[in-house]
PDB file of N, CA and C in Angstrom:
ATOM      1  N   UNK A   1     341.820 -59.363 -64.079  1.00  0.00           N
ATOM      2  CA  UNK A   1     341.622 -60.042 -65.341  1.00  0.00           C
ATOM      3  C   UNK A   1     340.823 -59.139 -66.276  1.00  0.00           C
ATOM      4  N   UNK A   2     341.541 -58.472 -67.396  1.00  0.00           N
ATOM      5  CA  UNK A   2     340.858 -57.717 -68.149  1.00  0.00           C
ATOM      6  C   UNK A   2     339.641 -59.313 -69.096  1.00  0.00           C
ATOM      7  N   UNK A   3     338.421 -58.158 -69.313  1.00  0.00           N
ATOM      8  CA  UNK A   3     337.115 -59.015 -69.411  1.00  0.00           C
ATOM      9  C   UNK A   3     336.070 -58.168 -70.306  1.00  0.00           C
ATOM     10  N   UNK A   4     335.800 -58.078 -71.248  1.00  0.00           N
ATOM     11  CA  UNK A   4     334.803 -58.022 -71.572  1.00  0.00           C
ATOM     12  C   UNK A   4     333.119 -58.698 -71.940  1.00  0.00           C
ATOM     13  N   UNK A   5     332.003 -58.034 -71.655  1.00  0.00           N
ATOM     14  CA  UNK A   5     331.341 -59.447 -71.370  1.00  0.00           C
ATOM     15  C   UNK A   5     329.808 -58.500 -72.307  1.00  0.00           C
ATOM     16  N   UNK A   6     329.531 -58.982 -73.523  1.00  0.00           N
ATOM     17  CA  UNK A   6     328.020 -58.595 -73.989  1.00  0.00           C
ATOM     18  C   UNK A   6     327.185 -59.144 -73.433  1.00  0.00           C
ATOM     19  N   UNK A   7     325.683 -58.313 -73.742  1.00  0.00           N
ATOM     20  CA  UNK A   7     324.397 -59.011 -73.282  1.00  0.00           C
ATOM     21  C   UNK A   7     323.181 -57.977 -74.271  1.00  0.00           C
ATOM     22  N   UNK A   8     322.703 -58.612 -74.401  1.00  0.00           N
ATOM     23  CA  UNK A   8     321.132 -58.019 -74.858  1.00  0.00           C
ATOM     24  C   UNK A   8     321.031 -58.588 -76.518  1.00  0.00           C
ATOM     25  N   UNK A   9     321.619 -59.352 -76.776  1.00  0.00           N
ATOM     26  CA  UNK A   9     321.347 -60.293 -78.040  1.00  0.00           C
ATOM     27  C   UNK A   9     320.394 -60.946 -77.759  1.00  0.00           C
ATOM     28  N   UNK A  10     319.618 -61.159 -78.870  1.00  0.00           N
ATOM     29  CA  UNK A  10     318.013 -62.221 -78.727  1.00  0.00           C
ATOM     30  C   UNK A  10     317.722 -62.118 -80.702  1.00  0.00           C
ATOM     31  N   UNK A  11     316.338 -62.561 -80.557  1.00  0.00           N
ATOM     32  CA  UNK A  11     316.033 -62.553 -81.905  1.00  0.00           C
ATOM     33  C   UNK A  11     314.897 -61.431 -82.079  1.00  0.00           C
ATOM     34  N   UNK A  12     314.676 -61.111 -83.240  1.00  0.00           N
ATOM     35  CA  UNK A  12     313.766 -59.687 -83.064  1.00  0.00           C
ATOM     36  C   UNK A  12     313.162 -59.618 -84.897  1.00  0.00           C
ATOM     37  N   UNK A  13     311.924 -58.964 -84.831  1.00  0.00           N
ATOM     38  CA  UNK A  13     311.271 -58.953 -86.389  1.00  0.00           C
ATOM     39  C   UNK A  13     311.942 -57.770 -87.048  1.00  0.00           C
ATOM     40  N   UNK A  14     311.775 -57.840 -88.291  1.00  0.00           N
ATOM     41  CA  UNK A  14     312.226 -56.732 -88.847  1.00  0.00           C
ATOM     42  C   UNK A  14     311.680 -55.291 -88.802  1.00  0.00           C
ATOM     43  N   UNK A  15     312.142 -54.188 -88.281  1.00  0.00           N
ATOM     44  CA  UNK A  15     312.066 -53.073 -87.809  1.00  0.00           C
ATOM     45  C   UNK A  15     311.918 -52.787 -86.738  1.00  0.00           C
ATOM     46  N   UNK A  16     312.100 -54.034 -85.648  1.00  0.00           N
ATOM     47  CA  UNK A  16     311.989 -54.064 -84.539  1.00  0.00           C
ATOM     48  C   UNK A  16     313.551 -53.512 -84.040  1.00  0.00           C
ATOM     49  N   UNK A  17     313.354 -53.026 -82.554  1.00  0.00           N
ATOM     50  CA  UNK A  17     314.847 -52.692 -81.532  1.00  0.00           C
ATOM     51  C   UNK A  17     315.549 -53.788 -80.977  1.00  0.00           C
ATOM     52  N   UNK A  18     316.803 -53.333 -80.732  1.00  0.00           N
ATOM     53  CA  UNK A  18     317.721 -54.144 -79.681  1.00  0.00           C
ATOM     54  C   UNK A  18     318.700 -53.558 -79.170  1.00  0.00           C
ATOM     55  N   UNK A  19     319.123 -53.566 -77.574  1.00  0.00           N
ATOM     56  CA  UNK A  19     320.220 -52.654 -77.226  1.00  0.00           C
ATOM     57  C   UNK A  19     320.868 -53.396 -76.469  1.00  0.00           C
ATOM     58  N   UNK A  20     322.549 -53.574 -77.136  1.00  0.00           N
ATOM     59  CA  UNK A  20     323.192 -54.193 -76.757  1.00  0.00           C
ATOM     60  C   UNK A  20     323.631 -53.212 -75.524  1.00  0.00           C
ATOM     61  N   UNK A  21     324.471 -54.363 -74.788  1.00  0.00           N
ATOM     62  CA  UNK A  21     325.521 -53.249 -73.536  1.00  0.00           C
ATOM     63  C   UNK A  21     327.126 -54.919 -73.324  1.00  0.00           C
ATOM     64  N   UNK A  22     327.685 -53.608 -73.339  1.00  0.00           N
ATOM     65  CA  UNK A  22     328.993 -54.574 -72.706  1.00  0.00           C
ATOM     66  C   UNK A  22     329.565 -53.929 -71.876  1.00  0.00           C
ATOM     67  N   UNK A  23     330.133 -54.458 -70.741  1.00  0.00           N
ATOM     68  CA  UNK A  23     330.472 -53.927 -69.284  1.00  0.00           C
ATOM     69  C   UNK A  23     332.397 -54.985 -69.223  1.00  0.00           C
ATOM     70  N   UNK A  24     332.984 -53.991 -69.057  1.00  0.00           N
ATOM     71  CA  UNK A  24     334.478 -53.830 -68.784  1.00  0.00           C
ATOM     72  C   UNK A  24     334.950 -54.330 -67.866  1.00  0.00           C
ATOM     73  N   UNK A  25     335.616 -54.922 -67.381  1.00  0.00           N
ATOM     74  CA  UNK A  25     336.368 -55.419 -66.206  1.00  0.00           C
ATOM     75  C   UNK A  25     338.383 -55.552 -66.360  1.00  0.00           C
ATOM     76  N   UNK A  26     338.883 -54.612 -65.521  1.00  0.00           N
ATOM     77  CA  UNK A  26     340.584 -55.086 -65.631  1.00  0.00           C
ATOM     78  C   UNK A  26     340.868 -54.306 -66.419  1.00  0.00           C
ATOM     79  N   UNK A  27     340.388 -52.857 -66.925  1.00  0.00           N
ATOM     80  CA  UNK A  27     341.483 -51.922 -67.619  1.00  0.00           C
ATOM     81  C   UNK A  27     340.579 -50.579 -67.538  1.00  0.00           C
ATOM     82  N   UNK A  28     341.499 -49.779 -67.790  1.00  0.00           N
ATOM     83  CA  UNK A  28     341.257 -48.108 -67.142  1.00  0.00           C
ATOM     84  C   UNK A  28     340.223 -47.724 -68.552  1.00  0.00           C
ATOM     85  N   UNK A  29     338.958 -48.543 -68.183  1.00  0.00           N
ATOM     86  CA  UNK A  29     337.892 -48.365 -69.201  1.00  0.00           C
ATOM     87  C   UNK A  29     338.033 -46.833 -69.740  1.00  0.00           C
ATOM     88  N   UNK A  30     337.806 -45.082 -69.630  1.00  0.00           N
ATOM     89  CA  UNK A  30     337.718 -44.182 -69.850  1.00  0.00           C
ATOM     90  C   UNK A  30     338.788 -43.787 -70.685  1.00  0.00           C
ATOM     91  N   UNK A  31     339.918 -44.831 -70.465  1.00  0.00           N
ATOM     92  CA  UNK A  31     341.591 -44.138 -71.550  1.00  0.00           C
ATOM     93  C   UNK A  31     340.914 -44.744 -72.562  1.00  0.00           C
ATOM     94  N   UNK A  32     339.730 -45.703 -73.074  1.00  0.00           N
ATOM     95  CA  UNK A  32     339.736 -46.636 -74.291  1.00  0.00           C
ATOM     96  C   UNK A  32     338.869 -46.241 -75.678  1.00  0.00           C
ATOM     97  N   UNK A  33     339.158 -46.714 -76.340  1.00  0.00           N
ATOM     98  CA  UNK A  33     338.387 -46.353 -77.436  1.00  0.00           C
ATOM     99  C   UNK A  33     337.414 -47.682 -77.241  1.00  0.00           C
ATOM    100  N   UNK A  34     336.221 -47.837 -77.425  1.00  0.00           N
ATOM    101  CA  UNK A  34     334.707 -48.750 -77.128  1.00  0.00           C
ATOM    102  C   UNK A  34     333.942 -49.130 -78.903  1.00  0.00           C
ATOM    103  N   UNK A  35     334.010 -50.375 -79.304  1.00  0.00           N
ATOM    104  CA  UNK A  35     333.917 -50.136 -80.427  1.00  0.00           C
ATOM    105  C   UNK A  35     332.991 -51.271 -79.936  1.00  0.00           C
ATOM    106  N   UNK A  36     332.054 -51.874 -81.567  1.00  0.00           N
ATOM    107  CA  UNK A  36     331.127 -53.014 -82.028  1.00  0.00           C
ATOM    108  C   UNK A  36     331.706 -53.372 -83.214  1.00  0.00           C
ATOM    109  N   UNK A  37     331.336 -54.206 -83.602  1.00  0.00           N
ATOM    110  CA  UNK A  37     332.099 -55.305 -84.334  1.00  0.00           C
ATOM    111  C   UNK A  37     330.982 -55.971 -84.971  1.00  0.00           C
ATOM    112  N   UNK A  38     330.670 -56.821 -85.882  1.00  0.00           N
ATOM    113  CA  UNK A  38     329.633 -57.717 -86.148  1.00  0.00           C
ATOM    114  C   UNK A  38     330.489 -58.605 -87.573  1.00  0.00           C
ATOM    115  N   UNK A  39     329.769 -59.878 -87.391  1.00  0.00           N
ATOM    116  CA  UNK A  39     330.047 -61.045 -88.040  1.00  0.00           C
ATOM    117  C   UNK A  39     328.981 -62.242 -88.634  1.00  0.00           C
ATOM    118  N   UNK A  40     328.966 -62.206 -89.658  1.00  0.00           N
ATOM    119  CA  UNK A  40     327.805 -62.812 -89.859  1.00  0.00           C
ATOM    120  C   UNK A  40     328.302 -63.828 -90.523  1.00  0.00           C
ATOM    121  N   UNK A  41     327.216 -65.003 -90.835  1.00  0.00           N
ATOM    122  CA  UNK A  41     327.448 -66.361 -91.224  1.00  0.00           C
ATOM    123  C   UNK A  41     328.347 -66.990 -92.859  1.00  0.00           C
ATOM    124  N   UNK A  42     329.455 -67.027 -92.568  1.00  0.00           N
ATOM    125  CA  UNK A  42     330.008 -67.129 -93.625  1.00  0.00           C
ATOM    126  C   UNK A  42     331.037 -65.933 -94.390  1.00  0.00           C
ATOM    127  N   UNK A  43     330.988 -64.881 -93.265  1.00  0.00           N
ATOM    128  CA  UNK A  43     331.663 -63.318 -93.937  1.00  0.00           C
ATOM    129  C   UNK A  43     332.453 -62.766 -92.716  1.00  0.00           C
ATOM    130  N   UNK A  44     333.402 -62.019 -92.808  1.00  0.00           N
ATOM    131  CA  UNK A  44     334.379 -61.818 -92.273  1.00  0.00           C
ATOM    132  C   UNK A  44     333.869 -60.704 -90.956  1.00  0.00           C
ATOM    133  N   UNK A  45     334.462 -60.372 -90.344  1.00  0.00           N
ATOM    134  CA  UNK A  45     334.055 -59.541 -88.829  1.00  0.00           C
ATOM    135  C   UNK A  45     334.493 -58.080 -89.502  1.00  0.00           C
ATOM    136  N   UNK A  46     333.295 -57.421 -89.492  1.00  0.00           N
ATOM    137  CA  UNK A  46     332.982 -55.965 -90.200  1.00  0.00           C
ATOM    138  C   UNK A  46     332.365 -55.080 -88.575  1.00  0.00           C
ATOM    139  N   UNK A  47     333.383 -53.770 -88.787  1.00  0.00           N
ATOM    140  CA  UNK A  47     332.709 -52.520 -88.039  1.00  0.00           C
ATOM    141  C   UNK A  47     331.821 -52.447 -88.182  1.00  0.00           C
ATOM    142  N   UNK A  48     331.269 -51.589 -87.218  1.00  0.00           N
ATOM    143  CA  UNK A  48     329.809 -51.039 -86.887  1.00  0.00           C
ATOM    144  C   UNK A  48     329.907 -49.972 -86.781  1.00  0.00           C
ATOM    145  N   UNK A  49     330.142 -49.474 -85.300  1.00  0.00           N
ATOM    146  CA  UNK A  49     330.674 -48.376 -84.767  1.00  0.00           C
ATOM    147  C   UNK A  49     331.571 -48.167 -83.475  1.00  0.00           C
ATOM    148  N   UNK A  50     332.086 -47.070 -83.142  1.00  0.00           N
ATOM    149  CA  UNK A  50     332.946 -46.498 -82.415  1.00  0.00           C
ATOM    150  C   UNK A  50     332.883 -45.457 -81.824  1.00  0.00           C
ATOM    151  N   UNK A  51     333.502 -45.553 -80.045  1.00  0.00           N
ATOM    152  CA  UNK A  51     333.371 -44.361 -79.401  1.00  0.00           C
ATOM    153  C   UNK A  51     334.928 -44.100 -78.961  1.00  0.00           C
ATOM    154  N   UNK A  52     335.010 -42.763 -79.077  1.00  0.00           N
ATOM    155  CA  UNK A  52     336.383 -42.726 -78.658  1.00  0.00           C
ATOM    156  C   UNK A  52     336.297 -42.166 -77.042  1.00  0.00           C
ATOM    157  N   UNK A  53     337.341 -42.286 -76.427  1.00  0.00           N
ATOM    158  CA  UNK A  53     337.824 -41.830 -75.082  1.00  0.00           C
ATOM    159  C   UNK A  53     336.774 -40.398 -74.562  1.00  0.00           C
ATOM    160  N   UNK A  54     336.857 -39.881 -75.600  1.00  0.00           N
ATOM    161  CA  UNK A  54     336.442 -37.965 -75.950  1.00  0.00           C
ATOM    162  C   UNK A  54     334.718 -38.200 -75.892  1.00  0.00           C
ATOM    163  N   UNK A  55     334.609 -39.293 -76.666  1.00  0.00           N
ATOM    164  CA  UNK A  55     333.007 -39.109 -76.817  1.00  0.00           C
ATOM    165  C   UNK A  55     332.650 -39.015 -78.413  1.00  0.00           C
ATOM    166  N   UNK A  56     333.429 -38.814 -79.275  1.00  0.00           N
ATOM    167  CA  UNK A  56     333.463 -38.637 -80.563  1.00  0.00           C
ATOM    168  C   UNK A  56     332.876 -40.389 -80.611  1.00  0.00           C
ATOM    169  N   UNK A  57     331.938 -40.003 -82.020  1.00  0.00           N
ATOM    170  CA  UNK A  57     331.649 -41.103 -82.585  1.00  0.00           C
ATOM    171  C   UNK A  57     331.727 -41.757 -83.883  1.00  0.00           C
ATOM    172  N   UNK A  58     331.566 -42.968 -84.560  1.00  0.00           N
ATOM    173  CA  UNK A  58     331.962 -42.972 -86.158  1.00  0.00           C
ATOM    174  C   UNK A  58     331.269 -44.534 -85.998  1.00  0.00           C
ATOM    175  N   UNK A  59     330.556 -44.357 -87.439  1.00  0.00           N
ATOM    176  CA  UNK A  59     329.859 -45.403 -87.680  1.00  0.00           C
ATOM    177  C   UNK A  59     329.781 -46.117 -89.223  1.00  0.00           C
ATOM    178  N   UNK A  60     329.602 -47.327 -89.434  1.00  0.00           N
ATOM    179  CA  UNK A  60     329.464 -47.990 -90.886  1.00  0.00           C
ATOM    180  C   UNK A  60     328.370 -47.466 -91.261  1.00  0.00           C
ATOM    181  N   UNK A  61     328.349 -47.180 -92.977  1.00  0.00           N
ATOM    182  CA  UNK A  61     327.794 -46.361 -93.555  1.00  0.00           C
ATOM    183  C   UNK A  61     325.909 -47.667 -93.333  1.00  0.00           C
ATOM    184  N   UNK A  62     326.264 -48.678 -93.690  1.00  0.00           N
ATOM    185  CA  UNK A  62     325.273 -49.590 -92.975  1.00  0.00           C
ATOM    186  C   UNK A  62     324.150 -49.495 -92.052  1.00  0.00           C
ATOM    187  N   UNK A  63     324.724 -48.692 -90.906  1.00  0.00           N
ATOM    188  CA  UNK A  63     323.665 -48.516 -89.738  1.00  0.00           C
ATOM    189  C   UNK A  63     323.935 -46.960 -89.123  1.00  0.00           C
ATOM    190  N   UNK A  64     324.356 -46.032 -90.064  1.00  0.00           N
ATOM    191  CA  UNK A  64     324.287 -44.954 -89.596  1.00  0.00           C
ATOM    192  C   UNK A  64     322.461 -44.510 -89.830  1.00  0.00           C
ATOM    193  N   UNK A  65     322.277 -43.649 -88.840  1.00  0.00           N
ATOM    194  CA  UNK A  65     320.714 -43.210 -88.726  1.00  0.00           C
ATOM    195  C   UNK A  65     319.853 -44.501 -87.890  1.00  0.00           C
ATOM    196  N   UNK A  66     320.283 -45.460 -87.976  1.00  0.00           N
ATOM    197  CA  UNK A  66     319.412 -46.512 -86.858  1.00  0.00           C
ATOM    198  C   UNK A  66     320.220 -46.885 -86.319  1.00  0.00           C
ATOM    199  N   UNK A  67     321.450 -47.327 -86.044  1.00  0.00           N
ATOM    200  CA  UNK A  67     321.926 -47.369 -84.316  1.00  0.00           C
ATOM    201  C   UNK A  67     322.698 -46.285 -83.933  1.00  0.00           C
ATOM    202  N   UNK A  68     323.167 -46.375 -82.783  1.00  0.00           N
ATOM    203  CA  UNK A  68     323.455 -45.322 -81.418  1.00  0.00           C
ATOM    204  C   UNK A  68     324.558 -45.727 -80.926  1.00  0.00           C
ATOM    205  N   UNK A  69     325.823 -45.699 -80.425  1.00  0.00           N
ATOM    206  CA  UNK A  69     326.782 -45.936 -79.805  1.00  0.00           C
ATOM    207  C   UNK A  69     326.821 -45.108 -78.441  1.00  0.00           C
ATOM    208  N   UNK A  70     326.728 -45.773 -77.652  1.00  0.00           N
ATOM    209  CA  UNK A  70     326.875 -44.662 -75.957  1.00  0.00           C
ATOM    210  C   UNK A  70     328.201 -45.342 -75.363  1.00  0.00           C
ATOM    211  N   UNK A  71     328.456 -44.313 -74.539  1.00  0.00           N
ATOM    212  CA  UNK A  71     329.007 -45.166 -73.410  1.00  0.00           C
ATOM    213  C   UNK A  71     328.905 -44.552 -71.611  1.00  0.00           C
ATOM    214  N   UNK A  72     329.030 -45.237 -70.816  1.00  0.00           N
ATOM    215  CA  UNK A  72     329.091 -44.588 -69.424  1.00  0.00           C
ATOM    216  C   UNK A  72     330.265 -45.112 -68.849  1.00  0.00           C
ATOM    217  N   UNK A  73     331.268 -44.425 -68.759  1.00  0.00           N
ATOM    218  CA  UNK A  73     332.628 -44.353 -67.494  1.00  0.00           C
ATOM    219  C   UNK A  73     332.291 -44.805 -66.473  1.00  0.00           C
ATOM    220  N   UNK A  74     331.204 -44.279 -65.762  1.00  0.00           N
ATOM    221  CA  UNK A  74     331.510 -44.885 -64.341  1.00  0.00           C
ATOM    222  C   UNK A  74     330.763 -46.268 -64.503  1.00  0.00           C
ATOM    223  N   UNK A  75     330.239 -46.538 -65.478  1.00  0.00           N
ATOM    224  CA  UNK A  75     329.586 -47.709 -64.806  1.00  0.00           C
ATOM    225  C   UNK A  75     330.221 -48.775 -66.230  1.00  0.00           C
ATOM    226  N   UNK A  76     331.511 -48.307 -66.515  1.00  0.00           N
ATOM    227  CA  UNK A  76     332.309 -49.037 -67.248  1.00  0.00           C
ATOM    228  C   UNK A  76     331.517 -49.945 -68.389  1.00  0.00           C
ATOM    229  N   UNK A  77     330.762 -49.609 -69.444  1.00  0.00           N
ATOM    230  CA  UNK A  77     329.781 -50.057 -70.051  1.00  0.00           C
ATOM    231  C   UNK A  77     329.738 -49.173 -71.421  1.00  0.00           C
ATOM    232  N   UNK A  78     329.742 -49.985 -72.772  1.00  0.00           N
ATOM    233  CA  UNK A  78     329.030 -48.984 -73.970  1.00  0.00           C
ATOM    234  C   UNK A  78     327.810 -50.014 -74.579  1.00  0.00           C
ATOM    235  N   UNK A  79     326.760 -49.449 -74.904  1.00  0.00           N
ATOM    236  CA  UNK A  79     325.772 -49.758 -75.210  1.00  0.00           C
ATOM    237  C   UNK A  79     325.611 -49.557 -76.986  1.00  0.00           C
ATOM    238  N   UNK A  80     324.857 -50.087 -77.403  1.00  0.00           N
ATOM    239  CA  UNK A  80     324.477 -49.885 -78.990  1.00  0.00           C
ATOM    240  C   UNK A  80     323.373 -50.291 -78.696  1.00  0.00           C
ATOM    241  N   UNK A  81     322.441 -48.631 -79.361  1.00  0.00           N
ATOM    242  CA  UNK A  81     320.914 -49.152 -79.168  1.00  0.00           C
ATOM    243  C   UNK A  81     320.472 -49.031 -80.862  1.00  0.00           C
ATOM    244  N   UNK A  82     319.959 -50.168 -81.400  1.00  0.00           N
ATOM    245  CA  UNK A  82     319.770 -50.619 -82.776  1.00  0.00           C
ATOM    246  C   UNK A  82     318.132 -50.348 -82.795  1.00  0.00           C
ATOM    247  N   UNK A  83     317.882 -49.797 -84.241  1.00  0.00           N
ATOM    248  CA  UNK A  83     316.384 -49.865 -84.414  1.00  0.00           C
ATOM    249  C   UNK A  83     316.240 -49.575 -85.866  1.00  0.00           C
ATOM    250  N   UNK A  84     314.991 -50.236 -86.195  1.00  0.00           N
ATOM    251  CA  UNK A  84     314.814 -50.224 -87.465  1.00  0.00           C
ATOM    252  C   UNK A  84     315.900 -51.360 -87.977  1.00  0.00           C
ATOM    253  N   UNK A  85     315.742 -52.524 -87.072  1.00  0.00           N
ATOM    254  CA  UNK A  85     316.463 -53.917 -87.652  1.00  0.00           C
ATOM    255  C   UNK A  85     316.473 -54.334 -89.047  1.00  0.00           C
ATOM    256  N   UNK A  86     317.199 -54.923 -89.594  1.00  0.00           N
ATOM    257  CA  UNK A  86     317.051 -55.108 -90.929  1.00  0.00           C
ATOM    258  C   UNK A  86     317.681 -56.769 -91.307  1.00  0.00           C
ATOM    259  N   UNK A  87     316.942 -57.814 -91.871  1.00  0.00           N
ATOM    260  CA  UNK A  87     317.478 -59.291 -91.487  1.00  0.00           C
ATOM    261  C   UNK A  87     319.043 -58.835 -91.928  1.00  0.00           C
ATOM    262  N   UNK A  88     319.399 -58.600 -92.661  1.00  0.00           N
ATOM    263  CA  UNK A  88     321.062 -58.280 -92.750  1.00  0.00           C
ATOM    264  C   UNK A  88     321.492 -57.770 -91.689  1.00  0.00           C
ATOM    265  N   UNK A  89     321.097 -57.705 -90.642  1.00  0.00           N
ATOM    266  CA  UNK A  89     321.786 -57.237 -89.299  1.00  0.00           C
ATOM    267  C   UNK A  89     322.429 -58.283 -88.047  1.00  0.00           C
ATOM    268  N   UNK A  90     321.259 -59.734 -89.259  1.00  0.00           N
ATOM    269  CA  UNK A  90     321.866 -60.598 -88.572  1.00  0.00           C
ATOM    270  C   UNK A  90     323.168 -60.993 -88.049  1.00  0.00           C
ATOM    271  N   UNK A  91     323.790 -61.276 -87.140  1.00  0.00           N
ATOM    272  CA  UNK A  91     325.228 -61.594 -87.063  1.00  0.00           C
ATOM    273  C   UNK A  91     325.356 -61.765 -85.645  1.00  0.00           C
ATOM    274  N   UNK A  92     326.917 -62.140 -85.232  1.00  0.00           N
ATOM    275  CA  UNK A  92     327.241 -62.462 -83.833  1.00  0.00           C
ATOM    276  C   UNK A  92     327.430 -60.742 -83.638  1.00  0.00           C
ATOM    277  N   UNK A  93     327.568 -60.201 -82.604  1.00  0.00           N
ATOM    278  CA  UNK A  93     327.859 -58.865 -82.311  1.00  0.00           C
ATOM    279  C   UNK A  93     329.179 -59.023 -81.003  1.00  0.00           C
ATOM    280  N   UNK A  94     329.949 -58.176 -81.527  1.00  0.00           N
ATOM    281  CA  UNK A  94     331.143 -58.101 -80.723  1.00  0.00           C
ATOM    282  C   UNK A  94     331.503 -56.833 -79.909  1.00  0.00           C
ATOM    283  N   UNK A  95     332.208 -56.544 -78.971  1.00  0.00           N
ATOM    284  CA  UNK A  95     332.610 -55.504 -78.452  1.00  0.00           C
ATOM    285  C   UNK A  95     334.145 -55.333 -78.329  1.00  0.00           C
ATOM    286  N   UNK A  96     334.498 -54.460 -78.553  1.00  0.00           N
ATOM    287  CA  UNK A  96     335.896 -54.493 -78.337  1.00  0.00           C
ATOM    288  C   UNK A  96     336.539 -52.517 -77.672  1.00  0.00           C
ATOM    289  N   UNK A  97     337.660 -53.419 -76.975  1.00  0.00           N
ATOM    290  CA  UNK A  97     338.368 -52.223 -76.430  1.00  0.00           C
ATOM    291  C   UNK A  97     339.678 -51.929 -76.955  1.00  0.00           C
ATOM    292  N   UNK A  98     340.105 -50.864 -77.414  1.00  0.00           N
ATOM    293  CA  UNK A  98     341.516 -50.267 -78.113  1.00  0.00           C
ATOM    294  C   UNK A  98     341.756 -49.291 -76.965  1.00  0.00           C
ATOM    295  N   UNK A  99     343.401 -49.645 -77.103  1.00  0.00           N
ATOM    296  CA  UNK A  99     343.935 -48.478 -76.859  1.00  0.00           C
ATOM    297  C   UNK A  99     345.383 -48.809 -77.253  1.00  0.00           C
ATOM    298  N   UNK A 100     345.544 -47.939 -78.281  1.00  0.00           N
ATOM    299  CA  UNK A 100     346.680 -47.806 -79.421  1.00  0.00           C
ATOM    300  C   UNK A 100     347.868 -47.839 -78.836  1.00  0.00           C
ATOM    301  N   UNK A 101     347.992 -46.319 -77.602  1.00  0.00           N
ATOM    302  CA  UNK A 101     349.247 -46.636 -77.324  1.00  0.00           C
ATOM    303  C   UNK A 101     349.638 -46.944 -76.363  1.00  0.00           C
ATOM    304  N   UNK A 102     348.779 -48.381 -75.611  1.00  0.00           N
ATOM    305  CA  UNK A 102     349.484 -49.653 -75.112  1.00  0.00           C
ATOM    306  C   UNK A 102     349.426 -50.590 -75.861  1.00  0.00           C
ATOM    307  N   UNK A 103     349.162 -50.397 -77.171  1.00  0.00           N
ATOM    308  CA  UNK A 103     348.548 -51.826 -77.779  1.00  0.00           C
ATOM    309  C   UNK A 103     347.518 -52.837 -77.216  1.00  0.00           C
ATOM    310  N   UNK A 104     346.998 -51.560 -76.352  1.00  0.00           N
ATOM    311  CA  UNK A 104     345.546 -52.883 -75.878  1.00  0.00           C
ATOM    312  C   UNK A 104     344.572 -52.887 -76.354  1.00  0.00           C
ATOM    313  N   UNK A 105     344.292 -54.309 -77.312  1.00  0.00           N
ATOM    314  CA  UNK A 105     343.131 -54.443 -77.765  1.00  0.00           C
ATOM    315  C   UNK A 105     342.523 -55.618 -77.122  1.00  0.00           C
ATOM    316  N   UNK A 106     341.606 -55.626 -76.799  1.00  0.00           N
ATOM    317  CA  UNK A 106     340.449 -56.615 -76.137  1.00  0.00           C
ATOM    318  C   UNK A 106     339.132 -56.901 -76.728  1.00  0.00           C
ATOM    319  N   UNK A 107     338.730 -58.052 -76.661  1.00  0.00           N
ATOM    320  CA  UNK A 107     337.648 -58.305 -77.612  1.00  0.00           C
ATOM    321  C   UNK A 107     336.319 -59.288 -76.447  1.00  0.00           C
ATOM    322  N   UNK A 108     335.384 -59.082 -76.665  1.00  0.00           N
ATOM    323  CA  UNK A 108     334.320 -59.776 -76.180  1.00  0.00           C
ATOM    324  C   UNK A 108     334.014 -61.216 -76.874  1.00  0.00           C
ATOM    325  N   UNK A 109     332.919 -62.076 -75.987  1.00  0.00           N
ATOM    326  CA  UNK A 109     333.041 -63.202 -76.959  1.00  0.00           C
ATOM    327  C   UNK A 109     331.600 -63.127 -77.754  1.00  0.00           C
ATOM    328  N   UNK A 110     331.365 -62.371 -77.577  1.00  0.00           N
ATOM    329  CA  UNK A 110     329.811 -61.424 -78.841  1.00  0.00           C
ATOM    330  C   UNK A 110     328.813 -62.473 -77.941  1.00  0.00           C
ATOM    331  N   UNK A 111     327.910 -61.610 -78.366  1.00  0.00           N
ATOM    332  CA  UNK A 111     326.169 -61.928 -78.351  1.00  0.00           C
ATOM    333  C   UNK A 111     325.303 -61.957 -79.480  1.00  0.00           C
ATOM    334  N   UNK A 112     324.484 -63.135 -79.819  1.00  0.00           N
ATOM    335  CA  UNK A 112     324.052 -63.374 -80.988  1.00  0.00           C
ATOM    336  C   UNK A 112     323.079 -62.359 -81.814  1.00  0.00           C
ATOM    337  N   UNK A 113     323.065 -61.423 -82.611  1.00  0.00           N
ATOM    338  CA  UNK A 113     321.065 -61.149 -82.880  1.00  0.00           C
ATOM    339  C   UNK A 113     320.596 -61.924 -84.010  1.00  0.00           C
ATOM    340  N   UNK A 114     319.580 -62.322 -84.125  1.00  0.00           N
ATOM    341  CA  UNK A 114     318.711 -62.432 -85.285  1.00  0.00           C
ATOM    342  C   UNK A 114     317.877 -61.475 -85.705  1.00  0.00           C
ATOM    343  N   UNK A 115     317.772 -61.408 -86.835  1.00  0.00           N
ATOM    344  CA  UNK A 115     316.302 -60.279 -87.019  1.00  0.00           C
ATOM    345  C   UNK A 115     315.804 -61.355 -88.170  1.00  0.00           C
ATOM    346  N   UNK A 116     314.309 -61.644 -87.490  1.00  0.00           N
ATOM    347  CA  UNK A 116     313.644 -62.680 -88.436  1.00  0.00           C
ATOM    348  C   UNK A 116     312.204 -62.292 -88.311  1.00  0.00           C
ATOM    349  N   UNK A 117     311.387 -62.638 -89.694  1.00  0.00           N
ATOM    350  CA  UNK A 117     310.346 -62.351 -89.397  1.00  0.00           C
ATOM    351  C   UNK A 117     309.631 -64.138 -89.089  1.00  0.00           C
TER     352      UNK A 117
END
């Protein structure tokens, strides 16, 4: 059963950290492209960032310089480590897996953050 599953959402002050991780289950995690996603209250589901297969990375002009996109193969997992929160960061946070040419896209069912003071 392909699965994706987030964790490390909570609520946090402004300029404070948070590092998400989502861990893979049911597809040849390393062929995939590993992306984040975010959605906030009332506005449509906007990129973040992206890791490709290679390791190459690409990010919204938004949170380039304070978050991080990783990922680890063997332990089937990409992480986003966020800092320097900003309350506009608020949103559900999503993970998702591509791979173009099977047409597999897979999506997580997100983890919440707040950033509140």
């Amino acid at each position: 059963q392909r699965q994706l599953v987030e964790s490390g959402g909570g609520l946090v002050h402004p300029g404070g950290s948070l590092r998400l991780s989502c861990t893979a289950s049911g597809i040849a995690f390393r062929l995939y492209a590993m992306g984040w996603y975010r959605q906030a209250p009332g506005k449509e589901r906007e990129f973040v960032a992206t890791i490709t297969s290679s390791g190459n990375t690409n990010y919204a002009d938004s949170v380039k310089g304070r978050f991080t996109i990783s990922r680890d193969n063997a332990r089937y997992t990409v992480s986003l480590q966020m800092n320097s929160l900003k309350p506009e960061d608020t949103a559900i946070y999503y993970c998702n897996a591509n791979w173009p040419a099977t047409n597999g896209n897979y999506w997580g069912h997100g983890t919440q953050v707040t950033v509140s003071s």
